[in-house]
N, C-alpha and C. Protein backbone atom coordinates (compact mmCIF):
# COMPACT_ATOMS: atom_id res chain seq x y z
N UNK A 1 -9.37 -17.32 0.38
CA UNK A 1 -8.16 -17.03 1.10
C UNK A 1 -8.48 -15.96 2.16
N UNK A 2 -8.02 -16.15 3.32
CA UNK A 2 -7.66 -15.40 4.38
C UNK A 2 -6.64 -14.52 5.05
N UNK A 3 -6.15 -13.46 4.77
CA UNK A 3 -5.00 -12.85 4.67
C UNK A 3 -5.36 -11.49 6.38
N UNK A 4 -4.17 -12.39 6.98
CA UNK A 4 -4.27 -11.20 8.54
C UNK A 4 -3.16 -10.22 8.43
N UNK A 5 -2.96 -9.37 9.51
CA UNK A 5 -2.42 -8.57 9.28
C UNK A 5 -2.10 -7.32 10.58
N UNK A 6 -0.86 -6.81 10.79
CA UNK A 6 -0.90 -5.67 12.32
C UNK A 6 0.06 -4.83 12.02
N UNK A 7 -0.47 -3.71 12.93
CA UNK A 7 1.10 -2.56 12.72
C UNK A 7 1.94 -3.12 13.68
N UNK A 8 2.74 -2.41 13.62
CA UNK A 8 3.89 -3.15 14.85
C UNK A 8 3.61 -3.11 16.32
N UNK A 9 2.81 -2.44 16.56
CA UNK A 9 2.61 -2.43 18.31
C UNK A 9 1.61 -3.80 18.19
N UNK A 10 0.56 -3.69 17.71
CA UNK A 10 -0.61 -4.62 17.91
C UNK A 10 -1.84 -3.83 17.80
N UNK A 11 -1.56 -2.71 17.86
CA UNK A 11 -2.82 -1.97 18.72
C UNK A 11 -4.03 -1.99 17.28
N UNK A 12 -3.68 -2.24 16.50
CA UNK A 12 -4.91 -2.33 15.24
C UNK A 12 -3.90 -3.55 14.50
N UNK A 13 -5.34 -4.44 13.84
CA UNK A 13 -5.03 -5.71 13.21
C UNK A 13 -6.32 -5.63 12.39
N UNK A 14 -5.99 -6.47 10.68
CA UNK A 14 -6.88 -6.65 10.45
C UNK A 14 -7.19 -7.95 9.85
N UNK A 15 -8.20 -7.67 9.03
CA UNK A 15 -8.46 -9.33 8.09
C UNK A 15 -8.62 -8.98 6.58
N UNK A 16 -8.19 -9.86 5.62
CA UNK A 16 -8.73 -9.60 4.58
C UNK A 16 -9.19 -10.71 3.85
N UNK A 17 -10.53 -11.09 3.61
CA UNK A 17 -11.32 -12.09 2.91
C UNK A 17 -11.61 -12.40 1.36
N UNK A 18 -10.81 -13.38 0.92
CA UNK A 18 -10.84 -13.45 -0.47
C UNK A 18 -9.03 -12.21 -0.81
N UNK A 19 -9.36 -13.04 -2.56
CA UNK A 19 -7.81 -13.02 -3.29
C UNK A 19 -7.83 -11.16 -3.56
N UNK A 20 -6.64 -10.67 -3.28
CA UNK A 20 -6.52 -9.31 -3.80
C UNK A 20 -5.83 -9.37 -5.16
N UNK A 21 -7.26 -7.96 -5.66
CA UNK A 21 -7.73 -7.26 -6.46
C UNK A 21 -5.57 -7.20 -8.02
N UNK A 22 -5.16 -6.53 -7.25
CA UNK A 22 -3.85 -6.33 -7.37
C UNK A 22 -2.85 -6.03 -6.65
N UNK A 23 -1.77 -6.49 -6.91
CA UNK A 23 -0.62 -6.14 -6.26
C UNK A 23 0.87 -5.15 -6.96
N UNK A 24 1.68 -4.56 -6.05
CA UNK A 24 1.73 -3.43 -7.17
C UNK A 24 3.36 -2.83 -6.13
N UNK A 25 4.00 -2.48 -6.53
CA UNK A 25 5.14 -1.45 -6.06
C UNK A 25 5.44 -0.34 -6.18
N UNK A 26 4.55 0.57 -5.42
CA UNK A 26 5.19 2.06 -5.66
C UNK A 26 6.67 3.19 -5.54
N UNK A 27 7.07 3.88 -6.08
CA UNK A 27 8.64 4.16 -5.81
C UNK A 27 7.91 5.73 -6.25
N UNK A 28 7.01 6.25 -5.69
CA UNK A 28 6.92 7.61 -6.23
C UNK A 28 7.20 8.21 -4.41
N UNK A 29 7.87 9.21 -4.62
CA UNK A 29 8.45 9.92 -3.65
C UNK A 29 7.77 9.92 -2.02
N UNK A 30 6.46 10.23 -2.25
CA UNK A 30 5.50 10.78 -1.03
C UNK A 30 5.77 9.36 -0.93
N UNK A 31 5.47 8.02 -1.56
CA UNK A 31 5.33 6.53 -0.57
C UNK A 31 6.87 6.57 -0.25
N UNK A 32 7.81 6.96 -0.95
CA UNK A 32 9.12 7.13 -0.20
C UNK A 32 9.42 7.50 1.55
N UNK A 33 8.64 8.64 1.17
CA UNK A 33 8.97 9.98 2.47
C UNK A 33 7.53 9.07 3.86
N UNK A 34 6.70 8.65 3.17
CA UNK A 34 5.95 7.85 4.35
C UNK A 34 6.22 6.53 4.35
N UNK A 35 6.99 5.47 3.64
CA UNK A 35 7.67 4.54 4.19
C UNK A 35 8.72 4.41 5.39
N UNK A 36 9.61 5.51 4.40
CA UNK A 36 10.69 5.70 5.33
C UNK A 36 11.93 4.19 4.13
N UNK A 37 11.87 3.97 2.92
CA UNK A 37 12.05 3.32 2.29
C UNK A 37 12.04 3.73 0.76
N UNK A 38 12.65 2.45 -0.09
CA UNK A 38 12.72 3.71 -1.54
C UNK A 38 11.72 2.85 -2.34
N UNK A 39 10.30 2.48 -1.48
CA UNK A 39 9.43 2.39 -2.17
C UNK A 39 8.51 1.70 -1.31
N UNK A 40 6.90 1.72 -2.01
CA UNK A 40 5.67 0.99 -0.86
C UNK A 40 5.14 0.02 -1.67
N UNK A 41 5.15 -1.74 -1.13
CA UNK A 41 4.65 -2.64 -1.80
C UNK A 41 2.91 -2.55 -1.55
N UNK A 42 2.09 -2.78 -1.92
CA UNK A 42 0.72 -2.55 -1.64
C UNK A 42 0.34 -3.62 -2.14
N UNK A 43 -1.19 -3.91 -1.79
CA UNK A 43 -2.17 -4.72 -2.46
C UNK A 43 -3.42 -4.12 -2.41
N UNK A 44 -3.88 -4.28 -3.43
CA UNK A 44 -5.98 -3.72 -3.66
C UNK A 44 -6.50 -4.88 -4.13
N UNK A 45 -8.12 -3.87 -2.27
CA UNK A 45 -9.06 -4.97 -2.35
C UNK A 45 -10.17 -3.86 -1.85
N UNK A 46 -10.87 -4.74 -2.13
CA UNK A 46 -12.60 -4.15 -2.71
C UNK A 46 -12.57 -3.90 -0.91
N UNK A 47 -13.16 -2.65 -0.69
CA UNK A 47 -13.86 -1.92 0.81
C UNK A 47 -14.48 -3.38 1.71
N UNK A 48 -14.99 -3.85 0.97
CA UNK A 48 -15.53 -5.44 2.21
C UNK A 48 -15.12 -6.38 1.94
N UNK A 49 -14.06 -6.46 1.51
CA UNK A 49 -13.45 -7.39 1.87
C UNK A 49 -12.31 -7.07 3.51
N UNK A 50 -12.09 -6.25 3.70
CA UNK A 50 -11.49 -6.07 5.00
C UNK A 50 -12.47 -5.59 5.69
N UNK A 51 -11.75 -6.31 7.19
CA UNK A 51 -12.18 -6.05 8.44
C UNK A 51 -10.63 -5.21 9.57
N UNK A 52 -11.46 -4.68 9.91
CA UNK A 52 -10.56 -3.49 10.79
C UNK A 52 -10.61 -3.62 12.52
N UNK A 53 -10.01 -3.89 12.96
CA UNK A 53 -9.76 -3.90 14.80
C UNK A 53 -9.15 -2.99 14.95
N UNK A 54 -9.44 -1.64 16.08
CA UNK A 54 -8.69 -0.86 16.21
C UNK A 54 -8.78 0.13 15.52
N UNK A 55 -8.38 1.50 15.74
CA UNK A 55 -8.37 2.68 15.43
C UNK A 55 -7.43 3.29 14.59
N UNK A 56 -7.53 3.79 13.14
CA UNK A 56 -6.50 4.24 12.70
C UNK A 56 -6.58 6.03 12.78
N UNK A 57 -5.62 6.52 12.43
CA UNK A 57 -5.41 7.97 11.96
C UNK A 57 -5.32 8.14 10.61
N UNK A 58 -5.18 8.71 10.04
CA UNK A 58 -5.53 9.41 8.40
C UNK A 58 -4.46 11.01 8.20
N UNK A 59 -3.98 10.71 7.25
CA UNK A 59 -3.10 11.84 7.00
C UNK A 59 -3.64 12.14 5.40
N UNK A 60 -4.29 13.27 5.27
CA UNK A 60 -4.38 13.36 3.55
C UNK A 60 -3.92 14.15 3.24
N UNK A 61 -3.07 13.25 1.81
CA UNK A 61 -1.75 13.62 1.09
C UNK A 61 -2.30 13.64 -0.38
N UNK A 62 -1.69 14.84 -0.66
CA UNK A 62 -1.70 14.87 -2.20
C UNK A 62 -0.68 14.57 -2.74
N UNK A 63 -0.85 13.68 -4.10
CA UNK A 63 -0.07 13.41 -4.92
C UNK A 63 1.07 14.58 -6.22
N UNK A 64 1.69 13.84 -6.51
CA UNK A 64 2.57 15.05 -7.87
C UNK A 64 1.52 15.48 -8.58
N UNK A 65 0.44 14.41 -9.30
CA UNK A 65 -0.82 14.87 -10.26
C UNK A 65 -1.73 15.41 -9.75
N UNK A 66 -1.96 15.62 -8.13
CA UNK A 66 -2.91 16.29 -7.59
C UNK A 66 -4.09 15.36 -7.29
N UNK A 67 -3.90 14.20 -7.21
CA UNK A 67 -4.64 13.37 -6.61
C UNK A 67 -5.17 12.91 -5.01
N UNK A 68 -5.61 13.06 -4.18
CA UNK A 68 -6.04 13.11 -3.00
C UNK A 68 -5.59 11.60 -2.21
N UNK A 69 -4.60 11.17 -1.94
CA UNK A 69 -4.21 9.72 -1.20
C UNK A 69 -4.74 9.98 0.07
N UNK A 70 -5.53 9.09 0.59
CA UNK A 70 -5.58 8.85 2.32
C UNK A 70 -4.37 7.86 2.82
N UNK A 71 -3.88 8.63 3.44
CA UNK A 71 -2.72 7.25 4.28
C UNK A 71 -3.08 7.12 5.72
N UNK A 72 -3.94 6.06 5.60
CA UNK A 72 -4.07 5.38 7.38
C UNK A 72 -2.79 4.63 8.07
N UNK A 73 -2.61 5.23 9.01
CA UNK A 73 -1.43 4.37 9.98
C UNK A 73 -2.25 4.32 11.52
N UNK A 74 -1.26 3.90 12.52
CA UNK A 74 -1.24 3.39 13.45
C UNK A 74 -1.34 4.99 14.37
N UNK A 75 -2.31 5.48 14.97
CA UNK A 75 -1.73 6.24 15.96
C UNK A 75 -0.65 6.20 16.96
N UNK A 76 -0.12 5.00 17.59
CA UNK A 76 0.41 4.70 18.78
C UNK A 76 1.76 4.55 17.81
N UNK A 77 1.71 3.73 17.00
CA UNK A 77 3.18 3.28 16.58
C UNK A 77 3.55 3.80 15.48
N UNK A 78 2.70 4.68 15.04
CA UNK A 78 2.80 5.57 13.24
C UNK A 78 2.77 4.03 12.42
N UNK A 79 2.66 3.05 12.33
CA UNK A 79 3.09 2.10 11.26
C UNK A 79 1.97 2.51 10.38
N UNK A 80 2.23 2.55 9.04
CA UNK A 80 1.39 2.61 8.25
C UNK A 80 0.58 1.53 7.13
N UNK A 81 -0.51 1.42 7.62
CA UNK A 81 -1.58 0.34 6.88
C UNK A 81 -1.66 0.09 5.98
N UNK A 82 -2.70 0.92 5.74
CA UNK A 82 -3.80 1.22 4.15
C UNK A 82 -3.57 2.53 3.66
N UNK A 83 -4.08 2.31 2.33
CA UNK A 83 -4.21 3.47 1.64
C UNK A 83 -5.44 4.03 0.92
N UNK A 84 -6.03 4.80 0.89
CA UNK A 84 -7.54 5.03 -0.30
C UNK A 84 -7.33 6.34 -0.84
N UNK A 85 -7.71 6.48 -2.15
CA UNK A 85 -7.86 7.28 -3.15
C UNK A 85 -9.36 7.68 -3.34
N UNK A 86 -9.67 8.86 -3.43
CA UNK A 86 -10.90 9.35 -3.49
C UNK A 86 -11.29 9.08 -5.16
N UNK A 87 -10.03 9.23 -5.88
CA UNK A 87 -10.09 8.25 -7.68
C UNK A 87 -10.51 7.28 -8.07
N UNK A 88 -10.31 6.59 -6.83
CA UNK A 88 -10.39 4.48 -6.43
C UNK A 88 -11.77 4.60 -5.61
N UNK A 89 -12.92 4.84 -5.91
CA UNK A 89 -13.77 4.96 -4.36
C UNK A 89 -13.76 3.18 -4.17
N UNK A 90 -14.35 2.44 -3.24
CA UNK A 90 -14.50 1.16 -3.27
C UNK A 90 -13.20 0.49 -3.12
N UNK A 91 -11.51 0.84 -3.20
CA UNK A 91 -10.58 0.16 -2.95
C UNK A 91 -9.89 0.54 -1.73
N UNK A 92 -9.36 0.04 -1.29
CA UNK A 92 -8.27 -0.41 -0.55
C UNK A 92 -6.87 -0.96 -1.10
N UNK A 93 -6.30 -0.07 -0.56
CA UNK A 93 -4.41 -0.38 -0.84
C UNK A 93 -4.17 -0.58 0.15
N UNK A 94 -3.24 -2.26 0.73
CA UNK A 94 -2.75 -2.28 2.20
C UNK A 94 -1.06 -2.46 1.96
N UNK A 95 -0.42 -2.31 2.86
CA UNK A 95 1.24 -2.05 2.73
C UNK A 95 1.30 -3.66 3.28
N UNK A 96 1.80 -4.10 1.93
CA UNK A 96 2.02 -5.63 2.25
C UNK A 96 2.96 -6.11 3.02
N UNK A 97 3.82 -5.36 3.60
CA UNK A 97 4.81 -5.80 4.62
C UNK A 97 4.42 -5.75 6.46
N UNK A 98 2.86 -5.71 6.35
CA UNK A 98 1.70 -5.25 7.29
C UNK A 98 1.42 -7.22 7.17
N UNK A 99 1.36 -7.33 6.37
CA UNK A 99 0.80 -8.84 6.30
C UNK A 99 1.18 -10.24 7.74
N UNK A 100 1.07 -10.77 8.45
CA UNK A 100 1.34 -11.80 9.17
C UNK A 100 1.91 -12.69 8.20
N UNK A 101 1.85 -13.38 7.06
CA UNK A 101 2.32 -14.06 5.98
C UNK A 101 2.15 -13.22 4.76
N UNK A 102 3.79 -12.81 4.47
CA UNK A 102 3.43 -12.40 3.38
C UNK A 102 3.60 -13.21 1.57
N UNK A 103 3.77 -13.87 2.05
CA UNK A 103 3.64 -15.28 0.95
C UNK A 103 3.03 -15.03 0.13
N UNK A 104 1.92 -14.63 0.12
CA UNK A 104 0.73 -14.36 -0.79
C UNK A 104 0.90 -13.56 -1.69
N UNK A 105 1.76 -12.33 -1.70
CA UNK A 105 2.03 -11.14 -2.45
C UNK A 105 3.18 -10.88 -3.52
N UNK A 106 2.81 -11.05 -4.62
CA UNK A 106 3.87 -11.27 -5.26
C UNK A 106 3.69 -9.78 -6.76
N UNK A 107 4.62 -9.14 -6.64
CA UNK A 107 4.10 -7.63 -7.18
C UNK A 107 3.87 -8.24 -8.55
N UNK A 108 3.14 -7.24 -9.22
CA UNK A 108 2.53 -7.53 -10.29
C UNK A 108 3.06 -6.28 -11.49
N UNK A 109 3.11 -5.25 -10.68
CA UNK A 109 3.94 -3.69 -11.69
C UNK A 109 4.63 -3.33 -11.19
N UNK A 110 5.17 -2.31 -11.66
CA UNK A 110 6.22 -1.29 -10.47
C UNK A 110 5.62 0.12 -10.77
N UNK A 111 4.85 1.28 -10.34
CA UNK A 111 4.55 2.16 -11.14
C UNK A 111 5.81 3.27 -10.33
N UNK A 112 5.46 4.70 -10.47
CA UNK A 112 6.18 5.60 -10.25
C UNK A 112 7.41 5.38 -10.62
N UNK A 113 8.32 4.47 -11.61
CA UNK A 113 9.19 4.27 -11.70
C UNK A 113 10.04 5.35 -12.13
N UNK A 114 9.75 6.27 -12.36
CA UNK A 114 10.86 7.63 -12.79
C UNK A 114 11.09 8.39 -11.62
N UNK A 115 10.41 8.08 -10.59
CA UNK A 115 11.33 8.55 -9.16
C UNK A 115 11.63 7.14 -8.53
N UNK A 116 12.02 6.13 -8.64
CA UNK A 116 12.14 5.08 -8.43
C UNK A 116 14.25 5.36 -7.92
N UNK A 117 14.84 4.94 -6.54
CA UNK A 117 15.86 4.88 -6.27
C UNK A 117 16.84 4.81 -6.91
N UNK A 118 18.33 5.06 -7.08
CA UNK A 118 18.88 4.69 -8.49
C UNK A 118 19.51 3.89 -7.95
N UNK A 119 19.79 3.10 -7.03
CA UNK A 119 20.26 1.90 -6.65
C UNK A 119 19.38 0.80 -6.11
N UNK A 120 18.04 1.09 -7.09
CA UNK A 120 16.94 -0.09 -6.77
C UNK A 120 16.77 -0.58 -7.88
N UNK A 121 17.51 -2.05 -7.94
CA UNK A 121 16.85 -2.88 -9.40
C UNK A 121 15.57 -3.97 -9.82
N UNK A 122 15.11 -3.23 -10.37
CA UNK A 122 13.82 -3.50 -10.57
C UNK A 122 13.61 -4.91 -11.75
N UNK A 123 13.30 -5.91 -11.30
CA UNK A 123 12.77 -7.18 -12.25
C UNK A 123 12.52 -6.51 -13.57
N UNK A 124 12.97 -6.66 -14.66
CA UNK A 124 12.49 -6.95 -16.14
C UNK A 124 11.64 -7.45 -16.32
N UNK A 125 11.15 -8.66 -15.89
CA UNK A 125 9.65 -9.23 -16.51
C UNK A 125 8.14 -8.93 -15.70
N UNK A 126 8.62 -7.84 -14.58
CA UNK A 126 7.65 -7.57 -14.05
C UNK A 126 6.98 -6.07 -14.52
N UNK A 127 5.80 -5.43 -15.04
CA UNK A 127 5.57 -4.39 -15.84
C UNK A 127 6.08 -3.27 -15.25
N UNK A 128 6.47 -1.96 -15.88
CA UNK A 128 6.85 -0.91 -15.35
C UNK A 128 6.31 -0.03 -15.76
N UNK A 129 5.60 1.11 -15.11
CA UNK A 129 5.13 2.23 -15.46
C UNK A 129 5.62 3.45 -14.56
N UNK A 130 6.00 4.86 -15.70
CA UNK A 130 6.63 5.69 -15.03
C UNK A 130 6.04 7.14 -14.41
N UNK A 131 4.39 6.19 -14.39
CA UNK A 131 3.79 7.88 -13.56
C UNK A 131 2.45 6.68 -12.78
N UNK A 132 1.36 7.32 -12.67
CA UNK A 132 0.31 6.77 -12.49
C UNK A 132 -0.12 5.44 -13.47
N UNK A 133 -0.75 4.24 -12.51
CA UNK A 133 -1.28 3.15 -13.37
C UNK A 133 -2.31 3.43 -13.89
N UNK A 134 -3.03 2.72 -14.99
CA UNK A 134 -3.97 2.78 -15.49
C UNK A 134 -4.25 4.53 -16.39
């Protein structure tokens, strides 16, 4: 599978080769406050499997547990991409609403769910965890 992908201007696009790793819904605050939304859908995939056009920026954010998030976005349009964890070396988290088709993505958990919106209802048969996965 072949999965493309752009921020909203155009100005960076990418590719991603082969099935991702996992898919996942975050509702913990910081993906709140950098969505701009009451939560960030993502997908992880192994470092080569994407290809990158274009230039991103990097904002590093720490987490509630003190974990080190990279959030790449768009210089020109702020849209925000990817994500990497210095915890995760080798992954990639991309903001699946970045996708050209997002068909492909169908969440698999919900984590951060104890800061999770209180007018966001969350699927029952999809897993829930209320801090960090794994």
């Amino acid at each position: 599978m072949t999965m493309t992908g752009q921020c909203l201007c155009g100005s960076v696009s990418y590719t991603v080769n082969g099935d991702p790793q996992m898919s996942g819904v975050c509702h913990c605050k910081n993906c709140q406050r950098q969505s701009g939304s009451a939560y960030s859908v993502l997908f992880g995939i192994a470092n080569d499997q994407l290809g990158i056009t274009g230039d991103l920026t990097t904002y590093e954010d720490t987490s509630e547990t003190g974990n080190v998030v990279e959030r790449h976005f768009c210089p020109k349009c702020g849209s925000p991409l990817l994500s990497t964890l210095l915890t995760q070396p080798g992954m990639t988290f991309v903001k699946a609403g970045t996708l050209d088709d997002t068909s492909y993505i169908k969440p698999q958990v919900h984590f951060w769910t104890k800061s999770a919106q209180d007018w966001v209802t969350i699927d029952p048969n999809v897993p829930q965890i209320e801090g960090n996965p794994g």
